[in-house]
N, C-alpha and C. Protein backbone atom coordinates (compact mmCIF):
# COMPACT_ATOMS: atom_id res chain seq x y z
N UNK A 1 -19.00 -21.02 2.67
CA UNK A 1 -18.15 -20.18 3.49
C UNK A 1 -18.88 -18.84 3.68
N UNK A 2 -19.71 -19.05 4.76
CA UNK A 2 -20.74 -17.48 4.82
C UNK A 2 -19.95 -16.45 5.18
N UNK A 3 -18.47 -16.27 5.97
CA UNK A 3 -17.69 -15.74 6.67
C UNK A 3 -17.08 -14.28 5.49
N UNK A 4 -17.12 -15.15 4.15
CA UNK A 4 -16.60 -14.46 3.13
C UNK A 4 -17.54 -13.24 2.19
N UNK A 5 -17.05 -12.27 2.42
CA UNK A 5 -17.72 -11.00 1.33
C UNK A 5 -17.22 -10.60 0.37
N UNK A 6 -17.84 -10.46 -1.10
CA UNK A 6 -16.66 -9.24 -1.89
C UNK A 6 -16.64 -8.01 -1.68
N UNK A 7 -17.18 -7.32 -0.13
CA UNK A 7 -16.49 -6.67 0.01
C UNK A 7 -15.11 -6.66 1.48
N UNK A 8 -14.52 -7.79 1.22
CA UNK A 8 -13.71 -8.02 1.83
C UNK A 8 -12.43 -8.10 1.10
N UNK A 9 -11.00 -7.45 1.81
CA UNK A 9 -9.88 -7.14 1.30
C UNK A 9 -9.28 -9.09 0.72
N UNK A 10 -8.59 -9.36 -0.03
CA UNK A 10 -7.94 -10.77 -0.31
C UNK A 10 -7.24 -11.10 0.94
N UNK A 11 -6.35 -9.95 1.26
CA UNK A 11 -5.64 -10.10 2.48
C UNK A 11 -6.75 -10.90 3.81
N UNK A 12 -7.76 -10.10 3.96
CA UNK A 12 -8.75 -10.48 4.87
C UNK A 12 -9.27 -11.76 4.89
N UNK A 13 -9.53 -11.72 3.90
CA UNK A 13 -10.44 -13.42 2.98
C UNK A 13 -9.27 -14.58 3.44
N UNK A 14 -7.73 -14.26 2.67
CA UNK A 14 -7.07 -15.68 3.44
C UNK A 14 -6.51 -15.27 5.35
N UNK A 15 -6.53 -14.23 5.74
CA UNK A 15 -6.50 -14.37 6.99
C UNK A 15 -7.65 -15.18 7.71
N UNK A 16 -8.64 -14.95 7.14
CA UNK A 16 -10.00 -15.54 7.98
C UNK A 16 -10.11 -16.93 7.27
N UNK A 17 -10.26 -17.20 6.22
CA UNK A 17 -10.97 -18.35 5.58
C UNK A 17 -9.53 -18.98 4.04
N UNK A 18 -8.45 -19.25 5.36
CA UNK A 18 -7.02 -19.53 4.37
C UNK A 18 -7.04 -20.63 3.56
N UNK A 19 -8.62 -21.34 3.43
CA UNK A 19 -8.93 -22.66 2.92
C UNK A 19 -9.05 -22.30 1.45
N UNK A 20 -9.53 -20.72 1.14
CA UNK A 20 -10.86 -20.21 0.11
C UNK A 20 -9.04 -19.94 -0.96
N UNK A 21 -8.21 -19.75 -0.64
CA UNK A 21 -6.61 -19.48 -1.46
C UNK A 21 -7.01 -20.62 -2.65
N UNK A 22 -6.91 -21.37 -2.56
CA UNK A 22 -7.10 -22.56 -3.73
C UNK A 22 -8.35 -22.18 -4.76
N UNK A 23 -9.24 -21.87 -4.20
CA UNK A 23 -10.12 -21.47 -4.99
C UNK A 23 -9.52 -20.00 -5.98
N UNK A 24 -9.39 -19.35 -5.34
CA UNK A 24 -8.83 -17.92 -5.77
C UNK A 24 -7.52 -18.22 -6.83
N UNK A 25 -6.95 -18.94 -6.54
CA UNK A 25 -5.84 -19.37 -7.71
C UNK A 25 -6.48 -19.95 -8.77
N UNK A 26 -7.26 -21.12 -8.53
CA UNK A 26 -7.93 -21.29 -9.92
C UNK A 26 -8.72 -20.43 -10.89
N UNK A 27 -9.19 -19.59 -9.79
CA UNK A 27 -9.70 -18.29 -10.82
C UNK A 27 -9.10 -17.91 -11.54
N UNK A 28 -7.85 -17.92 -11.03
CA UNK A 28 -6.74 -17.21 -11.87
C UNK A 28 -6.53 -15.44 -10.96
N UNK A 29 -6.61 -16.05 -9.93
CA UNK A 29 -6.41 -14.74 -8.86
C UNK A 29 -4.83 -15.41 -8.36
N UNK A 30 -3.79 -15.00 -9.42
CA UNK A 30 -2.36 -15.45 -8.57
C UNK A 30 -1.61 -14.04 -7.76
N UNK A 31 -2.48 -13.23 -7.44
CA UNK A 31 -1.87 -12.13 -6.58
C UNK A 31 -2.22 -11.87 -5.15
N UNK A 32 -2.42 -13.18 -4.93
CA UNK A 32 -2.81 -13.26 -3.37
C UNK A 32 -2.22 -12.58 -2.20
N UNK A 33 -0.56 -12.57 -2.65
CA UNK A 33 0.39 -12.15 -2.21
C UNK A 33 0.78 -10.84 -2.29
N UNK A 34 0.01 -10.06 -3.17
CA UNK A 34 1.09 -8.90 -3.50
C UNK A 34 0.28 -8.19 -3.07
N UNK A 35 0.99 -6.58 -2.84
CA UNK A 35 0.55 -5.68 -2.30
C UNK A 35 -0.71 -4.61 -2.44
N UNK A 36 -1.64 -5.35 -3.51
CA UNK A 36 -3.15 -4.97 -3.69
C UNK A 36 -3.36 -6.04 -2.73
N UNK A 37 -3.64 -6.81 -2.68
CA UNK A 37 -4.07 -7.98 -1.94
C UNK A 37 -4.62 -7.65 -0.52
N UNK A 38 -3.74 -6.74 0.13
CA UNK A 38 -3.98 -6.23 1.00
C UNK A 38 -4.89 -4.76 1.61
N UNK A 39 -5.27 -4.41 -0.02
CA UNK A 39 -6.21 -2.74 0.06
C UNK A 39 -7.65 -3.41 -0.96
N UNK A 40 -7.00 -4.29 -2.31
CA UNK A 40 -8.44 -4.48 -2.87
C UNK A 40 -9.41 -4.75 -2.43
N UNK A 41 -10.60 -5.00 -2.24
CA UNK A 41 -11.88 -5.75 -1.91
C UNK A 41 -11.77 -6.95 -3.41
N UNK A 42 -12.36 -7.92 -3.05
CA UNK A 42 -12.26 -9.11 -3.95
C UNK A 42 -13.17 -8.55 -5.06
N UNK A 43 -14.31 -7.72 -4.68
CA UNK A 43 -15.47 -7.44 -6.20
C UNK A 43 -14.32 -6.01 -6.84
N UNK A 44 -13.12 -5.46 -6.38
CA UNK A 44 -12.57 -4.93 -7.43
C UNK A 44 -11.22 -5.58 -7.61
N UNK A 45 -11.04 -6.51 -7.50
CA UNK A 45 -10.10 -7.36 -7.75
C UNK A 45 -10.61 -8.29 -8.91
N UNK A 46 -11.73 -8.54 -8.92
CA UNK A 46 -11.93 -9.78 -9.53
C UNK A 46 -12.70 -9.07 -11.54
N UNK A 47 -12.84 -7.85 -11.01
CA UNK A 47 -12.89 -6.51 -12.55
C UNK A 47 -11.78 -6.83 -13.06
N UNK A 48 -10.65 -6.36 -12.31
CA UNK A 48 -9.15 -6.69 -12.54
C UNK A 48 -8.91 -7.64 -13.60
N UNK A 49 -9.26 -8.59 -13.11
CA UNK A 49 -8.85 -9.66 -13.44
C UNK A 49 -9.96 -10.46 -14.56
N UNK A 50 -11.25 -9.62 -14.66
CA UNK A 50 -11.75 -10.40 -15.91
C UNK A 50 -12.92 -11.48 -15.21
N UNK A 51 -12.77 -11.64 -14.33
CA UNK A 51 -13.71 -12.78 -13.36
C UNK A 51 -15.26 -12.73 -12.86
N UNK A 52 -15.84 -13.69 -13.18
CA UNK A 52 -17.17 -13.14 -12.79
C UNK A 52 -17.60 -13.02 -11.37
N UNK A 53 -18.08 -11.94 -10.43
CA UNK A 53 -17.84 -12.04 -8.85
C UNK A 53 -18.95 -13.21 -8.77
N UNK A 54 -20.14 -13.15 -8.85
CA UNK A 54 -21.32 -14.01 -8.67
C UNK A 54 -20.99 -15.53 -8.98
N UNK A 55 -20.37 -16.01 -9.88
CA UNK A 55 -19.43 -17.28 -9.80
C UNK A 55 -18.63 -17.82 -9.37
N UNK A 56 -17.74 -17.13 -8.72
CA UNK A 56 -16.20 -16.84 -7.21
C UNK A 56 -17.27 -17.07 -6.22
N UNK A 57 -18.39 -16.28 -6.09
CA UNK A 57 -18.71 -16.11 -4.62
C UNK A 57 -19.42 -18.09 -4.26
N UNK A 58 -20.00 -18.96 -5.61
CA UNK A 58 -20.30 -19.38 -5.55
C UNK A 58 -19.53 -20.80 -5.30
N UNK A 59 -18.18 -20.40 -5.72
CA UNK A 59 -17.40 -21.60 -5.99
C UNK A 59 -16.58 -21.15 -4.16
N UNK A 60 -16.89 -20.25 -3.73
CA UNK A 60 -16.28 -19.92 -2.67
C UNK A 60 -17.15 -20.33 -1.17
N UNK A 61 -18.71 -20.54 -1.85
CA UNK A 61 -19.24 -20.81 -0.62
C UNK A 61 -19.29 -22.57 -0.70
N UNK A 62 -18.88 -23.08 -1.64
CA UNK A 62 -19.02 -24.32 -1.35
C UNK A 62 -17.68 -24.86 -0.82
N UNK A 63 -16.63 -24.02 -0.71
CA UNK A 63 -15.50 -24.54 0.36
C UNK A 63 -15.80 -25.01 1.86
C-alpha cells in the first residue's frame, strides 16, 4: 500500500486506504474512531500505543 505514510493522520489512512483498518486493529490500534484519530499522524500514534512504526508500515504495505 504505497498510498500510506506515518506521516499521515489515521483518519486519512482509512479515508484513503479503508482496507489498511484491519491491520491497525491487530496492532492493537482500537482508536480508529476516536477523536485523535483524526489530528494524530500514525508515527505518533503508534509511540502511543507501544508499536513498532517500521513493522506497521510493513504489515501495511503488504495489504
Amino acid at each position: 500500500m504505497a498510498n500510506v505514510t506515518k506521516e499521515m493522520t489515521i483518519g486519512e489512512i482509512l479515508r484513503t486506504a479503508p482496507e489498511v483498518a484491519p491491520v491497525l486493529l491487530e496492532a492493537g490500534m482500537h482508536c480508529l474512531g476516536c477523536p485523535s484519530a483524526q489530528a494524530e499522524s500514525l508515527e505518533d500514534a503508534v509511540l502511543v500505543h507501544g508499536i513498532d512504526i517500521d513493522e506497521l508500515m510493513k504489515k501495511i504495505a503488504e495489504v
